[in-house]
Protein backbone atom coordinates (compact mmCIF):
# COMPACT_ATOMS: atom_id res chain seq x y z
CA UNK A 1 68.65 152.21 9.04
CA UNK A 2 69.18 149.59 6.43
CA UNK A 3 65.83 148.33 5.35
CA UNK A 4 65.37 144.61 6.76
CA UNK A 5 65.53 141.46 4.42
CA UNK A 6 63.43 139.61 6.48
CA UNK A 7 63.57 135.72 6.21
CA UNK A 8 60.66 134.75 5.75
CA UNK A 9 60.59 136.84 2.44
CA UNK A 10 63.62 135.74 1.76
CA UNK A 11 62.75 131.80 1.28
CA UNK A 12 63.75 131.21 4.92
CA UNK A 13 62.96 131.00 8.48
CA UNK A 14 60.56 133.45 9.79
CA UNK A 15 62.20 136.63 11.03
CA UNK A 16 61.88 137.64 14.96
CA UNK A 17 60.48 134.01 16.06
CA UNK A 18 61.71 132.84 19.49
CA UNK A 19 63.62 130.11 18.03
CA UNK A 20 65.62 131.60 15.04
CA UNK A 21 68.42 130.02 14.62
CA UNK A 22 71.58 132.48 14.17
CA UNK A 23 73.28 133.08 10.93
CA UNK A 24 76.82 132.40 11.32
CA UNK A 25 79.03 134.80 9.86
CA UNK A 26 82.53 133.44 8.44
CA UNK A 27 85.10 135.77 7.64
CA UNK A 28 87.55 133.61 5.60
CA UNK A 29 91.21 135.63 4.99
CA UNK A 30 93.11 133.62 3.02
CA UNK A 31 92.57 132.10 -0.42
CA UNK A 32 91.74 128.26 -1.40
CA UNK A 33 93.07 129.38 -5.02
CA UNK A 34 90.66 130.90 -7.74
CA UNK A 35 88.58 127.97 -8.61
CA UNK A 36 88.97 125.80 -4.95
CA UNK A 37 87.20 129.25 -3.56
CA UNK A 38 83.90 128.74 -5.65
CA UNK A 39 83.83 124.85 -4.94
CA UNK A 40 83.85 125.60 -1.36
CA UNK A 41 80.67 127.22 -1.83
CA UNK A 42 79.18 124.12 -3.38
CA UNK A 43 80.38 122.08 -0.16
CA UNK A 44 78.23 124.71 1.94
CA UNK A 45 75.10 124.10 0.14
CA UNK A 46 75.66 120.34 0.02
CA UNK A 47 76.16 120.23 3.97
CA UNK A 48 73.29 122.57 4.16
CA UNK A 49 70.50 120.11 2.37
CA UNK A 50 71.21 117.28 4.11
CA UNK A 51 71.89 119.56 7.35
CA UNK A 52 75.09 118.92 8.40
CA UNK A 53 75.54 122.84 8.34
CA UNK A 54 73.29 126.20 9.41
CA UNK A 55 72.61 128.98 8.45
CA UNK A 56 75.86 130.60 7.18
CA UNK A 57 77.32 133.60 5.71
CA UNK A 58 80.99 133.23 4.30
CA UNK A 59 82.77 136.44 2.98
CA UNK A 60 86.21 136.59 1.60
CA UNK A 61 88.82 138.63 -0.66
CA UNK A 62 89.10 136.28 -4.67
CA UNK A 63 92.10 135.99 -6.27
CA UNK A 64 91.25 137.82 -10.05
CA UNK A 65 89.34 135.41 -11.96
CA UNK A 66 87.00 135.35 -14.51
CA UNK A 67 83.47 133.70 -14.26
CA UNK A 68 82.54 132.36 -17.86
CA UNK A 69 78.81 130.89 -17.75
CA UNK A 70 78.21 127.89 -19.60
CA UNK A 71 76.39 130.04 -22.39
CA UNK A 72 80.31 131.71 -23.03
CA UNK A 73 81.78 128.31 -23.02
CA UNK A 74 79.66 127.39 -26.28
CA UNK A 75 80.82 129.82 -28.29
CA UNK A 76 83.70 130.17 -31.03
CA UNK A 77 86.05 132.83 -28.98
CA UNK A 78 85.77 130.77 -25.99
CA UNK A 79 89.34 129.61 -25.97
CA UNK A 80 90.78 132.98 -26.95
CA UNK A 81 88.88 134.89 -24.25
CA UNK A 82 89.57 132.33 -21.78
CA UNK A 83 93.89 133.37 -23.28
CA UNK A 84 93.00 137.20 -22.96
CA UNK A 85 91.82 136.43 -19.11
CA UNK A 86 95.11 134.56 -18.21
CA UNK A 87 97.13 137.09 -19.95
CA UNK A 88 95.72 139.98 -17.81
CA UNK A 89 96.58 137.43 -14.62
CA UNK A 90 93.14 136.73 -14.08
CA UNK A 91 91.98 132.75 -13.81
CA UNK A 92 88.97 131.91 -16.05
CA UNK A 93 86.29 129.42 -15.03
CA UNK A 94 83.41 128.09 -16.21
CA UNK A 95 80.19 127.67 -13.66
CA UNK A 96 77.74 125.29 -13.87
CA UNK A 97 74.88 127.98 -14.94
CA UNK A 98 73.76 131.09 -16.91
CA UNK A 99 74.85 134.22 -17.16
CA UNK A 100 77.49 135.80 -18.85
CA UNK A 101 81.36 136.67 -18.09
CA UNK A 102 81.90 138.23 -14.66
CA UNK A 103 85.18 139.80 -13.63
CA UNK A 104 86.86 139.97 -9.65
CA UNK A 105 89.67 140.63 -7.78
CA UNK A 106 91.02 141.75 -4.24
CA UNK A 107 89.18 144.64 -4.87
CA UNK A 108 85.71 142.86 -4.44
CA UNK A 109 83.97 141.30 -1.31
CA UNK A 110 82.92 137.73 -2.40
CA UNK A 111 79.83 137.29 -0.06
CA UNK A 112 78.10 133.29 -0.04
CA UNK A 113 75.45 132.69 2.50
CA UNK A 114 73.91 129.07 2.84
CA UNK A 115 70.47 127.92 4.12
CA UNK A 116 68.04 124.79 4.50
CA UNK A 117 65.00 125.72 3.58
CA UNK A 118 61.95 123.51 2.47
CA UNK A 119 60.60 126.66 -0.02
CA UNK A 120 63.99 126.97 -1.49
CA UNK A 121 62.76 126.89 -4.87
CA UNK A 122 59.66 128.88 -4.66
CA UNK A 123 61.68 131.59 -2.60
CA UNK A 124 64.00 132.14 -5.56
CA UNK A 125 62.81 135.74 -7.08
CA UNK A 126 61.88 136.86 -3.76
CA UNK A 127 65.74 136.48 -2.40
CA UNK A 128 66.71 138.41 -5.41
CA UNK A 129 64.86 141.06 -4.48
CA UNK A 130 65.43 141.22 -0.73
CA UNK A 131 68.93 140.46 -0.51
CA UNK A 132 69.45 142.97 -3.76
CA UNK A 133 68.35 145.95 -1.83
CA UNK A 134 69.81 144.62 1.39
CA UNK A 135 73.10 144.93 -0.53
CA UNK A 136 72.22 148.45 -1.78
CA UNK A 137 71.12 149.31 2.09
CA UNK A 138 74.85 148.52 3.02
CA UNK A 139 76.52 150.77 0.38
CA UNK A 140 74.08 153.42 1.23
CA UNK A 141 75.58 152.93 4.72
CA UNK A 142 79.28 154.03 3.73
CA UNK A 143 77.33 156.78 1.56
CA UNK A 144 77.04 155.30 -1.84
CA UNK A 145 74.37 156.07 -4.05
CA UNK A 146 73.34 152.85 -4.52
CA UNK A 147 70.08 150.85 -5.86
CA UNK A 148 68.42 148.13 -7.66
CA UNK A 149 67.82 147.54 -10.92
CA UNK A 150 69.34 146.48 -14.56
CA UNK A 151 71.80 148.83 -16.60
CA UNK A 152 71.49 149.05 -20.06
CA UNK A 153 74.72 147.08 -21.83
CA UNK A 154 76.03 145.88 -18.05
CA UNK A 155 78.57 142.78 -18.31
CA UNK A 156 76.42 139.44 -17.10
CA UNK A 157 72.99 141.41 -17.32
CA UNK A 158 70.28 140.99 -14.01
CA UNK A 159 67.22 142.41 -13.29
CA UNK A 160 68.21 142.79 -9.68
CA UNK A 161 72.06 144.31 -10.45
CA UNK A 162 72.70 146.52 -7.22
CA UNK A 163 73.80 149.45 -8.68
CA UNK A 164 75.64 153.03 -8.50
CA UNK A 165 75.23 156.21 -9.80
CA UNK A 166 78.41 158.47 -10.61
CA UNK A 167 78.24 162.21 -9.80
CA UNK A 168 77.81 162.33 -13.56
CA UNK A 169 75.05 160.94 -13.86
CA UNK A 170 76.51 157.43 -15.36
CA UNK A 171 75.39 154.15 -13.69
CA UNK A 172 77.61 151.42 -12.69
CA UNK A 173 77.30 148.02 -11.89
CA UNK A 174 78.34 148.11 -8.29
CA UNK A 175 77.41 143.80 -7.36
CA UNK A 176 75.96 140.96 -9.30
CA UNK A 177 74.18 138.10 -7.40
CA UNK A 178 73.59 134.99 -8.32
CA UNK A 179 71.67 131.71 -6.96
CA UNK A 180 72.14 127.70 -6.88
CA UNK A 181 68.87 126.08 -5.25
CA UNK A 182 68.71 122.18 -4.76
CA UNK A 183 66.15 120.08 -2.47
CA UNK A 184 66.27 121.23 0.94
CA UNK A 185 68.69 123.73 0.36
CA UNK A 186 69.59 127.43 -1.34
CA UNK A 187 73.29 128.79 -1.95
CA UNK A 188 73.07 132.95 -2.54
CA UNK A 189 76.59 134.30 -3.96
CA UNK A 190 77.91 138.04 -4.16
CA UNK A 191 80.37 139.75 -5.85
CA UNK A 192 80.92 143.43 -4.54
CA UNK A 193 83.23 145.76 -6.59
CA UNK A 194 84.28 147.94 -3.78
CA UNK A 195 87.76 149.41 -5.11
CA UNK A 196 90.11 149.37 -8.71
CA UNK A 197 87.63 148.85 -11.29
CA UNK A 198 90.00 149.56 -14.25
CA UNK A 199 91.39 145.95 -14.39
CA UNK A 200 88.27 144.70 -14.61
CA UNK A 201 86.96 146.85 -17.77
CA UNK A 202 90.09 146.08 -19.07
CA UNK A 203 89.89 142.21 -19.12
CA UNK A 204 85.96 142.10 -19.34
CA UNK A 205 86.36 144.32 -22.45
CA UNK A 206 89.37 141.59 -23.98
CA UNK A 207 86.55 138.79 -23.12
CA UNK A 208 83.18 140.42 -24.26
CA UNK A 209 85.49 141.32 -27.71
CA UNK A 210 86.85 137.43 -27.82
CA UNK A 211 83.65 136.07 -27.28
CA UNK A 212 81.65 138.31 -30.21
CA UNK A 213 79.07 139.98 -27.39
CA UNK A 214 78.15 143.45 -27.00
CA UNK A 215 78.51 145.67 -24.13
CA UNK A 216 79.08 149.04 -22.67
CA UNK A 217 82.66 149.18 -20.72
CA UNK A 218 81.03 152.33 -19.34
CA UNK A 219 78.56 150.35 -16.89
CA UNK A 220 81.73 148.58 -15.37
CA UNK A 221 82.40 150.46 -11.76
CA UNK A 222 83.32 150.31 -8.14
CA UNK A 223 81.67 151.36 -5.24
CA UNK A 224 84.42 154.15 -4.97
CA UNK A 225 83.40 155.30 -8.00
CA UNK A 226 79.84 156.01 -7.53
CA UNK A 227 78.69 159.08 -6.23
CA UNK A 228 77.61 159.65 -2.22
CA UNK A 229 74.09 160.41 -0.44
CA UNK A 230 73.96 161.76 2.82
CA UNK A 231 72.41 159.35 5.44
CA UNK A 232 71.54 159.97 9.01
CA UNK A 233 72.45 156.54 10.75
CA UNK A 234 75.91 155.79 9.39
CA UNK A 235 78.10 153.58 10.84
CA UNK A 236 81.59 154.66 12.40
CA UNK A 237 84.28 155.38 9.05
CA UNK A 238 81.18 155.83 7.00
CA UNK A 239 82.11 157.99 3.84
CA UNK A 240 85.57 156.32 3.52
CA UNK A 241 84.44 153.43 0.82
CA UNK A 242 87.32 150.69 1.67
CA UNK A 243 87.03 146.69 1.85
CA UNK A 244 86.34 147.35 5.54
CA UNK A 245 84.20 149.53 5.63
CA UNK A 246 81.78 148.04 3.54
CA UNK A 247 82.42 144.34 5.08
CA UNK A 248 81.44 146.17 8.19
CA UNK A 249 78.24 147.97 6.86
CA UNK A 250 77.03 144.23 5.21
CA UNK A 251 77.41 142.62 8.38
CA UNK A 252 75.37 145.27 10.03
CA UNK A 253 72.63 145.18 6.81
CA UNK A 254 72.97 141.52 7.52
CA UNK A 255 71.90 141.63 11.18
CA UNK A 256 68.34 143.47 10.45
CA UNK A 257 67.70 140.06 8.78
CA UNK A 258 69.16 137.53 11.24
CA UNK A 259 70.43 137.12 14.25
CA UNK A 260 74.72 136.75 13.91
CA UNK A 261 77.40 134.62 15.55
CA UNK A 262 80.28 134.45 14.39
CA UNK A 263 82.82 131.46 13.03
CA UNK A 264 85.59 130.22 12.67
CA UNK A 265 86.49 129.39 9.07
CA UNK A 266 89.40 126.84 9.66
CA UNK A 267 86.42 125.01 12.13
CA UNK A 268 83.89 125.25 8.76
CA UNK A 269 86.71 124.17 6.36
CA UNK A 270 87.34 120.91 8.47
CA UNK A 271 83.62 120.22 8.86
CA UNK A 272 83.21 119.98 4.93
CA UNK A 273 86.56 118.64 4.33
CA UNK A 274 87.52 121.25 1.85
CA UNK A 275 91.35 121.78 3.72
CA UNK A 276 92.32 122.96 -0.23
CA UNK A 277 92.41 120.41 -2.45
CA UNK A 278 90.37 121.03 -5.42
CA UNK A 279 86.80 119.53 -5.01
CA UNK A 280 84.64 116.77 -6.98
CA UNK A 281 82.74 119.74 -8.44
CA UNK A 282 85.66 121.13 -10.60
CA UNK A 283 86.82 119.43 -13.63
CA UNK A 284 90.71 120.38 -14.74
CA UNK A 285 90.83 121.24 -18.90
CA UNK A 286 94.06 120.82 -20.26
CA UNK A 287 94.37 123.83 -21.08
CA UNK A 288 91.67 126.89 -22.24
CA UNK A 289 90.09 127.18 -18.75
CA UNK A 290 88.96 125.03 -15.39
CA UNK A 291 85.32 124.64 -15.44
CA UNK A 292 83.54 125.12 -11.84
CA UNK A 293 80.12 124.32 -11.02
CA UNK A 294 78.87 127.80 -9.58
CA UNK A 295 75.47 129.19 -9.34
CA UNK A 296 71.90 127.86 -10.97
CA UNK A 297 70.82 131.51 -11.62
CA UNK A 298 72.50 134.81 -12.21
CA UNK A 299 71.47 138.91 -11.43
């Protein structure tokens, strides 16, 4: 069984009390457009601290784009990295907070999961580390070798990178997680690299170079690259590493921590009137690259 996340770790509610509220699970299957997609997330944690909205977990499939911190923007190859992204048809955008340049496409499973919460700031290190290994539970599921823990020369380096380990011995950076926490509220975002992790070495390599920072192209893998464990309490298709499979394995992880319900997104999307028009927290540059207020702290 995955091991439990619990929420009261976790800088929530307490897990297992009578009254837990359910965490409502969103699967949303169609695309708001590159930068609309991370705004949207921004929406949830604004309904969220003033409580317009619940506990909710939102996954969904990005269009390629690259994540530039704010760190990246600030530096001399900023504009030509920003050129290399768009000529390798991915969309660069600048969030709000640290880190450095993070690469995703349809490959990936973009996981962002909202909650009120009065400790939301004091909970921060502890969600890293309880979500991080609820995340490597999941791959374990579908029979990745998966754990916790930094890789020497990763791209956008965290002390709580879920990552794999190749049959040869070589680890890869398998998710990256990342946090926004205001008042009253916490925002917890996900990228998975489940499948084709070529294009992104290829256009994190063109960025790292543009930009003038080291790292090792090496550490840049999918979850169908790492090698497998055997496990005793797989779920049904586990072995066969796909999109669904490991959507299906997270929402499982997921339900050792909370209690689920599911959503409609269209229902969520109306709520926070976010229908696809480019939200107040994304700023249009003429032309190097759209800069998106994304997350306060990144793994």
């Amino acid at each position: 069984m995955p091991q439990e996340a619990p929420r009261a770790s976790a800088g929530g509610p307490s897990a297992g009390s009578a009254g837990q509220v359910p965490l409502a699970v969103v699967r949303q299957t169609r695309t708001l457009g590159a930068a609309e997609d991370l705004d949207f997330a921004l929406a949830m944690l604004a309904a969220a601290r003033t409580g317009t909205l619940g506990p909710t977990l939102r996954l969904y499939r990005p269009q390629p784009t690259v994540a530039l911190g704010q760190r990246d923007a600030r530096l001399p190859g900023f504009d030509a990295a920003a050129e290399a992204c768009r000529q390798q048809g991915f969309a660069p955008l600048v969030r709000k907070a640290g880190g450095r340049a993070a690469a995703y496409h349809q490959g990936c499973l973009v996981v962002d999961h909202v909650e009120p919460g009065t400790d939301a700031v004091a909970g921060s290190r502890a969600r890293f580390a309880a979500f991080g290994e609820l995340f490597a539970s999941a791959l374990r599921r579908v029979g990745v070798n998966a754990a916790v823990g930094e890789i020497p020369g990763e791209y956008c380096p965290g002390e709580f990178t879920v990552h794999g380990t190749a049959d040869s011995g070589r680890k890869l950076k398998l998710v990256g997680t990342a946090q926004r926490v205001v008042s009253g509220a916490w925002l917890f975002s996900s990228v998975l690299v489940v499948q084709d992790a070529e294009p992104l070495r290829r256009v994190l390599t063109s960025c790292y170079s543009a930009l003038g920072l080291d790292w090792n192209p090496e550490t840049a893998g999918a979850a169908e690259d790492a090698g497998s464990v055997s496990r005793k309490n797989s779920i049904s298709g586990a072995g066969s590493v796909s999109l669904d499979t490991v959507e299906a394995a997270l929402i499982e992880a997921y339900g050792a921590y909370a209690p689920l319900a599911s959503a409609d997104f269209d229902a969520l999307a109306a709520s926070l009137d976010c229908s696809g028009a480019t939200g107040q927290n994304t700023v249009r540059l003429p032309q190097p690259a759209r800069r998106s207020v994304s997350s306060a702290v990144d793994q």
